[in-house]
Protein backbone atom coordinates (compact mmCIF):
# COMPACT_ATOMS: atom_id res chain seq x y z
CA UNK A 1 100.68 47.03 70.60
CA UNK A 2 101.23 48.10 67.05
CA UNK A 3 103.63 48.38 65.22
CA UNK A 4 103.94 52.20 64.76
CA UNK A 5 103.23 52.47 68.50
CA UNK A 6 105.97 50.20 68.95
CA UNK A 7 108.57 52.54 66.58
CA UNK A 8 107.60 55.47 68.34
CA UNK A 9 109.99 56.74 71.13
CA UNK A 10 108.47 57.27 74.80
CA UNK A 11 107.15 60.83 76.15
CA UNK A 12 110.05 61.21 78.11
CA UNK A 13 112.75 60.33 75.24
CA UNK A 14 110.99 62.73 73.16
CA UNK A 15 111.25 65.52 76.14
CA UNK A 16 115.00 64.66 76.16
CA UNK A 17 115.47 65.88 72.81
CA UNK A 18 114.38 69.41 73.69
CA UNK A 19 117.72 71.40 74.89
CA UNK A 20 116.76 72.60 78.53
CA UNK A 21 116.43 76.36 78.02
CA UNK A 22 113.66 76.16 75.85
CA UNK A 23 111.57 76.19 78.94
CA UNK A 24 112.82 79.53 79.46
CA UNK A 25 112.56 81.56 76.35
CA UNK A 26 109.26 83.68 77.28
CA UNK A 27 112.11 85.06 80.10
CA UNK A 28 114.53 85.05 77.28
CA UNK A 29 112.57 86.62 74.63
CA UNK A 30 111.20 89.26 77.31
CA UNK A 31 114.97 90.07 78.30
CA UNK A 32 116.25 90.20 75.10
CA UNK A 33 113.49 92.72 73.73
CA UNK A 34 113.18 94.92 77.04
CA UNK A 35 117.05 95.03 77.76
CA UNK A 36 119.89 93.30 75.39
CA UNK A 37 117.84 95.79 72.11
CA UNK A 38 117.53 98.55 73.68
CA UNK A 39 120.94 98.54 75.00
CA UNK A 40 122.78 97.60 71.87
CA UNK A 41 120.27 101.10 70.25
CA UNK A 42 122.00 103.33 72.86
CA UNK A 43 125.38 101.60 72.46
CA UNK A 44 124.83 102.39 68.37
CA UNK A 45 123.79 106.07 69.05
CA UNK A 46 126.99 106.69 71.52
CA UNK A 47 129.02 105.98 68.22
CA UNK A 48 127.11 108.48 66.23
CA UNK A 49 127.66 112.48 66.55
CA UNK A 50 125.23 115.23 66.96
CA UNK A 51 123.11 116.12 63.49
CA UNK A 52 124.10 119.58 62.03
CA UNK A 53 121.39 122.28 61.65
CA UNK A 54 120.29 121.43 58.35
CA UNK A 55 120.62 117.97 59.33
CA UNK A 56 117.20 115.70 60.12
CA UNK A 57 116.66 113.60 62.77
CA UNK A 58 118.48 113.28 66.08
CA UNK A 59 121.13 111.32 65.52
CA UNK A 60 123.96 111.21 62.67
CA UNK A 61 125.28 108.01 62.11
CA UNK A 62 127.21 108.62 58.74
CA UNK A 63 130.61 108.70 61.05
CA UNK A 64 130.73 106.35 63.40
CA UNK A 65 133.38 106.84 66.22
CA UNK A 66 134.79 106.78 70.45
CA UNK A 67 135.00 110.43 70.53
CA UNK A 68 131.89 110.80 72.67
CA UNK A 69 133.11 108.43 74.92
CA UNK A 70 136.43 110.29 75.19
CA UNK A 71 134.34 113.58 75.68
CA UNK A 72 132.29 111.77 78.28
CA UNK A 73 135.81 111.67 80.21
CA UNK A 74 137.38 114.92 80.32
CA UNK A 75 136.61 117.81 82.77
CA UNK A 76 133.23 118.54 84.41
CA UNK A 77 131.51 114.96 83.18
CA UNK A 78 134.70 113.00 84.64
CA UNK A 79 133.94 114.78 88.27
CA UNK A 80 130.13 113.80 87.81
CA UNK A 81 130.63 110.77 87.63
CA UNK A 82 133.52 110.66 90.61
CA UNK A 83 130.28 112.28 92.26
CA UNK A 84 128.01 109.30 91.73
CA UNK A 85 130.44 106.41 92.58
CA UNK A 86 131.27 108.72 95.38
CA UNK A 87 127.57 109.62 96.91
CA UNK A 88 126.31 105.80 95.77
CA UNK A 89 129.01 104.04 97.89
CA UNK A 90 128.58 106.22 100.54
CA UNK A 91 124.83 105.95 100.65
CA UNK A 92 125.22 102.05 100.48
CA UNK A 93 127.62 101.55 102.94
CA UNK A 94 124.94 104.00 105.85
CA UNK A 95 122.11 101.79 104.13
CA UNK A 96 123.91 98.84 105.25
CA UNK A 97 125.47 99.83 108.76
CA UNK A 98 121.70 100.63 109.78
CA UNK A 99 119.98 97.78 107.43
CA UNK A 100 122.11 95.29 109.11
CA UNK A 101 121.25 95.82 112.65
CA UNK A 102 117.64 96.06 111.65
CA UNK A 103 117.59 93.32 109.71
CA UNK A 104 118.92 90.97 112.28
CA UNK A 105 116.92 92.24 114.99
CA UNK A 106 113.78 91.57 112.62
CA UNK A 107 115.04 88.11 111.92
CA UNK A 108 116.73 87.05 114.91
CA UNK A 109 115.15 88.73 117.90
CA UNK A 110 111.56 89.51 116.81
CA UNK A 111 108.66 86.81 117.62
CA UNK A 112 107.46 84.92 114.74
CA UNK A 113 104.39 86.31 114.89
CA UNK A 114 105.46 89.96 114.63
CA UNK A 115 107.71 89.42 111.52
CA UNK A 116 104.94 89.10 109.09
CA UNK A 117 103.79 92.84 110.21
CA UNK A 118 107.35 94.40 110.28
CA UNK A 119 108.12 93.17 107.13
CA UNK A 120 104.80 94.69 105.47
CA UNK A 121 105.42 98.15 107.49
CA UNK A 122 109.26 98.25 105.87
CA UNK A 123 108.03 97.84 102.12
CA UNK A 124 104.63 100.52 103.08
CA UNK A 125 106.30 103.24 101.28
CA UNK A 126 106.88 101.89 98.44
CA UNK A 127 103.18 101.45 98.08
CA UNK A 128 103.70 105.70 97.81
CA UNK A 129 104.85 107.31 94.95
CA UNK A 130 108.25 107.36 94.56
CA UNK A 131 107.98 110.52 93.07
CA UNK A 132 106.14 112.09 96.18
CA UNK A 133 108.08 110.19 99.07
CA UNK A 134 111.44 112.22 97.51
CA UNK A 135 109.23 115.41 97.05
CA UNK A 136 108.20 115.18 101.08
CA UNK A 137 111.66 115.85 101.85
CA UNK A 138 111.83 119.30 100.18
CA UNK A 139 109.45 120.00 102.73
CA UNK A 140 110.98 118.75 105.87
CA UNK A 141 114.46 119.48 104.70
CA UNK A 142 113.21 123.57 104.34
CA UNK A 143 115.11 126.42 105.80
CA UNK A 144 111.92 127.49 107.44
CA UNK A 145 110.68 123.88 107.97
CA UNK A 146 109.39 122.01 111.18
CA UNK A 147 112.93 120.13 111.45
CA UNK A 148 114.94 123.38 110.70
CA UNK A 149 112.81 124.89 113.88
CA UNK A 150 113.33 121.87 116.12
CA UNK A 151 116.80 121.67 115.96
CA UNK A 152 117.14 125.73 116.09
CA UNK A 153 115.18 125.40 119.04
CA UNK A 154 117.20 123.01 120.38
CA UNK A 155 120.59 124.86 119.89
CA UNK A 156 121.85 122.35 117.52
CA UNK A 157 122.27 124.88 114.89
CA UNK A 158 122.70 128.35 114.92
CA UNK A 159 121.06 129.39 112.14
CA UNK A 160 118.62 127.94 109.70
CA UNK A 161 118.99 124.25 108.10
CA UNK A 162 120.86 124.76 105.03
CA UNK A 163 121.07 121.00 103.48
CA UNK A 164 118.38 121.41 100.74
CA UNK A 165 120.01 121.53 97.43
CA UNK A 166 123.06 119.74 98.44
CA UNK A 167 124.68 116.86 98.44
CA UNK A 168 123.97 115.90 101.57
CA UNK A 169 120.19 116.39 100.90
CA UNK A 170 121.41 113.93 97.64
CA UNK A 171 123.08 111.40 100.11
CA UNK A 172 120.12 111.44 102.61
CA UNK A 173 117.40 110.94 99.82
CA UNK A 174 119.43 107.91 98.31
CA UNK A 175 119.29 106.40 102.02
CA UNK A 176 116.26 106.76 102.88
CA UNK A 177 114.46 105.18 99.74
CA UNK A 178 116.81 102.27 99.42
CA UNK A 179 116.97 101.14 103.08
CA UNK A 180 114.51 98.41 102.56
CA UNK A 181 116.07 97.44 99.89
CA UNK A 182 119.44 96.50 101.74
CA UNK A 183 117.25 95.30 104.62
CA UNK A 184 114.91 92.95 102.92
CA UNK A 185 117.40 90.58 101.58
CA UNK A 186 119.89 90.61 104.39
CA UNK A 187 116.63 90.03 106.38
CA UNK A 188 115.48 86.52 104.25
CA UNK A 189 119.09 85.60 104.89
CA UNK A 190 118.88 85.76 108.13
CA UNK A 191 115.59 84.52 109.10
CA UNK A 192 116.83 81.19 107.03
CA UNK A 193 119.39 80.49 109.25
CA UNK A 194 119.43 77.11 111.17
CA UNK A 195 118.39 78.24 114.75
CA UNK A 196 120.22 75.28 115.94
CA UNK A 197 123.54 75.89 114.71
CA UNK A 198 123.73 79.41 116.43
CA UNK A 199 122.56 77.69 119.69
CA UNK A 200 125.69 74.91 119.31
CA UNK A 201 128.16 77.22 118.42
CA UNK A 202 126.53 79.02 122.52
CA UNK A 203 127.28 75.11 123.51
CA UNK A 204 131.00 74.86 122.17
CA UNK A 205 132.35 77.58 123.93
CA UNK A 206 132.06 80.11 121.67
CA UNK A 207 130.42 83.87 123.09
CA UNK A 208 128.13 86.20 121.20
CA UNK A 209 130.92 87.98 119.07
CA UNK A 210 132.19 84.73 118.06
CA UNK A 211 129.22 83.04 117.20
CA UNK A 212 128.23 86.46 114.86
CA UNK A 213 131.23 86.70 113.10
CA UNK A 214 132.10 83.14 112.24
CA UNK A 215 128.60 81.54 112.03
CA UNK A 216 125.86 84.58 111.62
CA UNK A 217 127.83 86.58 109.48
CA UNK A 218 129.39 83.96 106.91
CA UNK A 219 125.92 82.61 106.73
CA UNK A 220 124.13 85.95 106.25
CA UNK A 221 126.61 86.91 103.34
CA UNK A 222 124.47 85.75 99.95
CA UNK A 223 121.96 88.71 101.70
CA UNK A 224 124.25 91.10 102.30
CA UNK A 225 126.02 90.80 99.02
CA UNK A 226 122.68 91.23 97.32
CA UNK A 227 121.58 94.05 99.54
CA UNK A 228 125.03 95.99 98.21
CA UNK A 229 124.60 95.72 94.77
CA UNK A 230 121.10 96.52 94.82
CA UNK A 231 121.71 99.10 96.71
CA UNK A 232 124.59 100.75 94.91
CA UNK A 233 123.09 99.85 91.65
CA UNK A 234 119.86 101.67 92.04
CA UNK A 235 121.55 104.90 93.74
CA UNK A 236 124.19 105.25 90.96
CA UNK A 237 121.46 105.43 88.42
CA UNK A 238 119.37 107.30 90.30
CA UNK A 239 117.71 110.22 88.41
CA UNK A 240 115.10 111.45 90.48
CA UNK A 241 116.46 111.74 94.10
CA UNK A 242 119.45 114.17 92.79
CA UNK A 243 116.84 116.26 90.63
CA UNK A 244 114.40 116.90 93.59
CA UNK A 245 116.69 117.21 96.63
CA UNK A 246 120.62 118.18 95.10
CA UNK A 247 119.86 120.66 92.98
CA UNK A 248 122.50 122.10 90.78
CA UNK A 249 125.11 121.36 94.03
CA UNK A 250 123.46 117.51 93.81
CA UNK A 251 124.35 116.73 89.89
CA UNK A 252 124.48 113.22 89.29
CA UNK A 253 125.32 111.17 86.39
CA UNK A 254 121.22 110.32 85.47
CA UNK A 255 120.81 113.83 85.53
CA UNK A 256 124.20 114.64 83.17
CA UNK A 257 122.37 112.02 81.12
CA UNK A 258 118.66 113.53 80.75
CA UNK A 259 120.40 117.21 80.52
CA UNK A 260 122.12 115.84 77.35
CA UNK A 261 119.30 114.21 76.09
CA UNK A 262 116.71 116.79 76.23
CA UNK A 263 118.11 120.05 77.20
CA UNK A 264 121.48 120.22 74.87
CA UNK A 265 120.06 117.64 72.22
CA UNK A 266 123.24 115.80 71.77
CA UNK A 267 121.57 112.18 72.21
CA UNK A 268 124.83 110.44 71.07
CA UNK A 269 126.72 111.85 73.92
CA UNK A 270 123.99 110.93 76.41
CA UNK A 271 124.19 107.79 75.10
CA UNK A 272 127.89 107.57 75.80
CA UNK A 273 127.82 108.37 79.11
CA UNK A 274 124.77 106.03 79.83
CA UNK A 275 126.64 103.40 78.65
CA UNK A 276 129.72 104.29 80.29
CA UNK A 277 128.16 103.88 83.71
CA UNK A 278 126.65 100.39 82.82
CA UNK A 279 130.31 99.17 81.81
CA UNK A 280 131.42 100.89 85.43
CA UNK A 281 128.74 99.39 87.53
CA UNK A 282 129.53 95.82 85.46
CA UNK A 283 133.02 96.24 86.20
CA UNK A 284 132.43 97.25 90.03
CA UNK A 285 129.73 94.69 90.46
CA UNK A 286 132.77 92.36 88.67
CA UNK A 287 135.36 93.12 90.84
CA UNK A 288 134.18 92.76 94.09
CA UNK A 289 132.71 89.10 93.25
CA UNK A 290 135.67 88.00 92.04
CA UNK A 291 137.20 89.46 95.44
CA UNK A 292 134.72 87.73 97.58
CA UNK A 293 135.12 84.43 95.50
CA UNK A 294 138.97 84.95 96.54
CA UNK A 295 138.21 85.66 99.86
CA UNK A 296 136.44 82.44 100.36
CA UNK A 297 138.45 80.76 98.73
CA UNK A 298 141.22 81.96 100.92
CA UNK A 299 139.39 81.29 104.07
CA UNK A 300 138.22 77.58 103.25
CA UNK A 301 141.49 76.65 102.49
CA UNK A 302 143.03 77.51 105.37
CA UNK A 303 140.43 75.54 107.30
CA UNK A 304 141.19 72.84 104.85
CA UNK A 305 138.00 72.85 102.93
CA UNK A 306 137.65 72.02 99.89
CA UNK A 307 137.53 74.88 97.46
């Protein structure tokens, strides 16, 4: 061996002196330049104010201040966006009372063999426009429409259906294009759950209910958490879905948003209120996983676990 062989450290010293994110700064670099950039652009244009006439360009950002945000927050913007947390939380929780069920049935109840194929058939829309999927329901939602005539025909109404351009045709449309999103990860939950633990809970005395709501359902949780905040994420910023189906009756806070943007021209205050719902979905999102850290935290100690 030689002597500068003999100086020089080993590969795997060498590695060590290389902090441990470096492995991950394409993710970094692609996060920082698609999302923390961008956002900190908006969050400098929600400062600025609307150019005058003789002004160029389409932001002024000679004065900066909060008034947008304060603007953002008074009269028909504050109900808009009482709207969205409103029609999102209700469209996650019908997502997840019919996701569940589905999703346990798929995981829990279905033959192996079968799973494969449900799984594609649940994520075959999306291999449809988005676009056109929400469009399709302008046509089966119509007053004079197939589904207006069967239930006419049927006596459940009296007249014809009148949901289109409301914001129950708003609610419906969030529901039906995020259900496999609320399925799919309550579903890999599931389907990783220890067949034999559900079978020894059966052995220890414990009945169906039981065994569901203190072994299935604890264990099923990581899923169903991420299955809500996808959910509720996607449907509060959802643009489309209120533009194609609500209508003027189905105004959401994307479409307050885009109406600032390129209808009034007042980017700054489009800005605002973009940013405004990212703090509120950080804060929900916040909130209830600090409540859920409590609540286990609650329920392992009084089973005298370890927190």
């Amino acid at each position: 061996m030689t002597e500068g062989a003999a100086l020089a450290p080993p590969a795997r010293h060498r590695a060590r002196l290389l902090p441990r994110w470096i492995m991950a700064w394409p993710a970094l670099a692609w996060w920082t330049f698609f999302f923390v950039i961008p956002l900190l652009w908006i969050l400098l244009y929600s400062l600025g104010s609307k150019p005058a006439a003789t002004e160029a360009g389409a932001v002024s950002l000679a004065t900066l201040s909060f008034s947008n945000y304060g603007e953002s927050l008074t009269g028909v913007f504050f109900k808009v966006f009482v709207i969205t947390m409103r029609t999102a939380g209700l469209g996650t929780i019908i997502a997840a009372l019919i996701g569940f069920p589905v999703a346990y049935a798929m995981a829990l109840h279905v033959p192996a063999r079968w799973r494969s194929m449900l799984v594609f058939l649940l994520i075959l829309p999306y291999w449809t426009s988005f676009l056109l999927r929400t469009f399709a329901w302008r046509i089966i939602l119509a007053p004079q429409g197939t589904l207006s005539d069967v239930l006419h025909s049927l006596g459940l109404i009296g007249g014809r259906l009148l949901i289109l351009d409301t914001n129950a045709a708003v609610q419906l449309g969030i529901v039906y294009n995020y259900l496999p999103v609320m399925i799919l990860p309550i579903y890999v939950a599931l389907e990783r759950i220890d067949k034999s633990l559900l079978r020894a809970s059966m052995d220890l005395g414990a009945g169906p209910v039981r065994t569901f709501v203190q072994v299935t359902l604890p264990l099923a949780a990581p899923g169903l958490l991420g299955g809500l905040l996808l959910t509720f994420i996607l449907a509060a910023g959802d643009y489309v879905v209120p533009t194609i189906l609500g209508g003027t009756k189905g105004l959401m806070v994307g479409n307050l948003v885009a109406t600032q943007i390129l209808a009034s021209q007042n980017l700054p205050l489009g800005a605002a209120m973009a940013v405004l719902l990212i703090g509120l979905l950080f804060l929900i999102v916040a909130t209830v996983s600090a409540l859920l850290w409590l609540a286990r935290a609650i329920f392992r100690s009084s089973r005298g676990a370890p927190l």
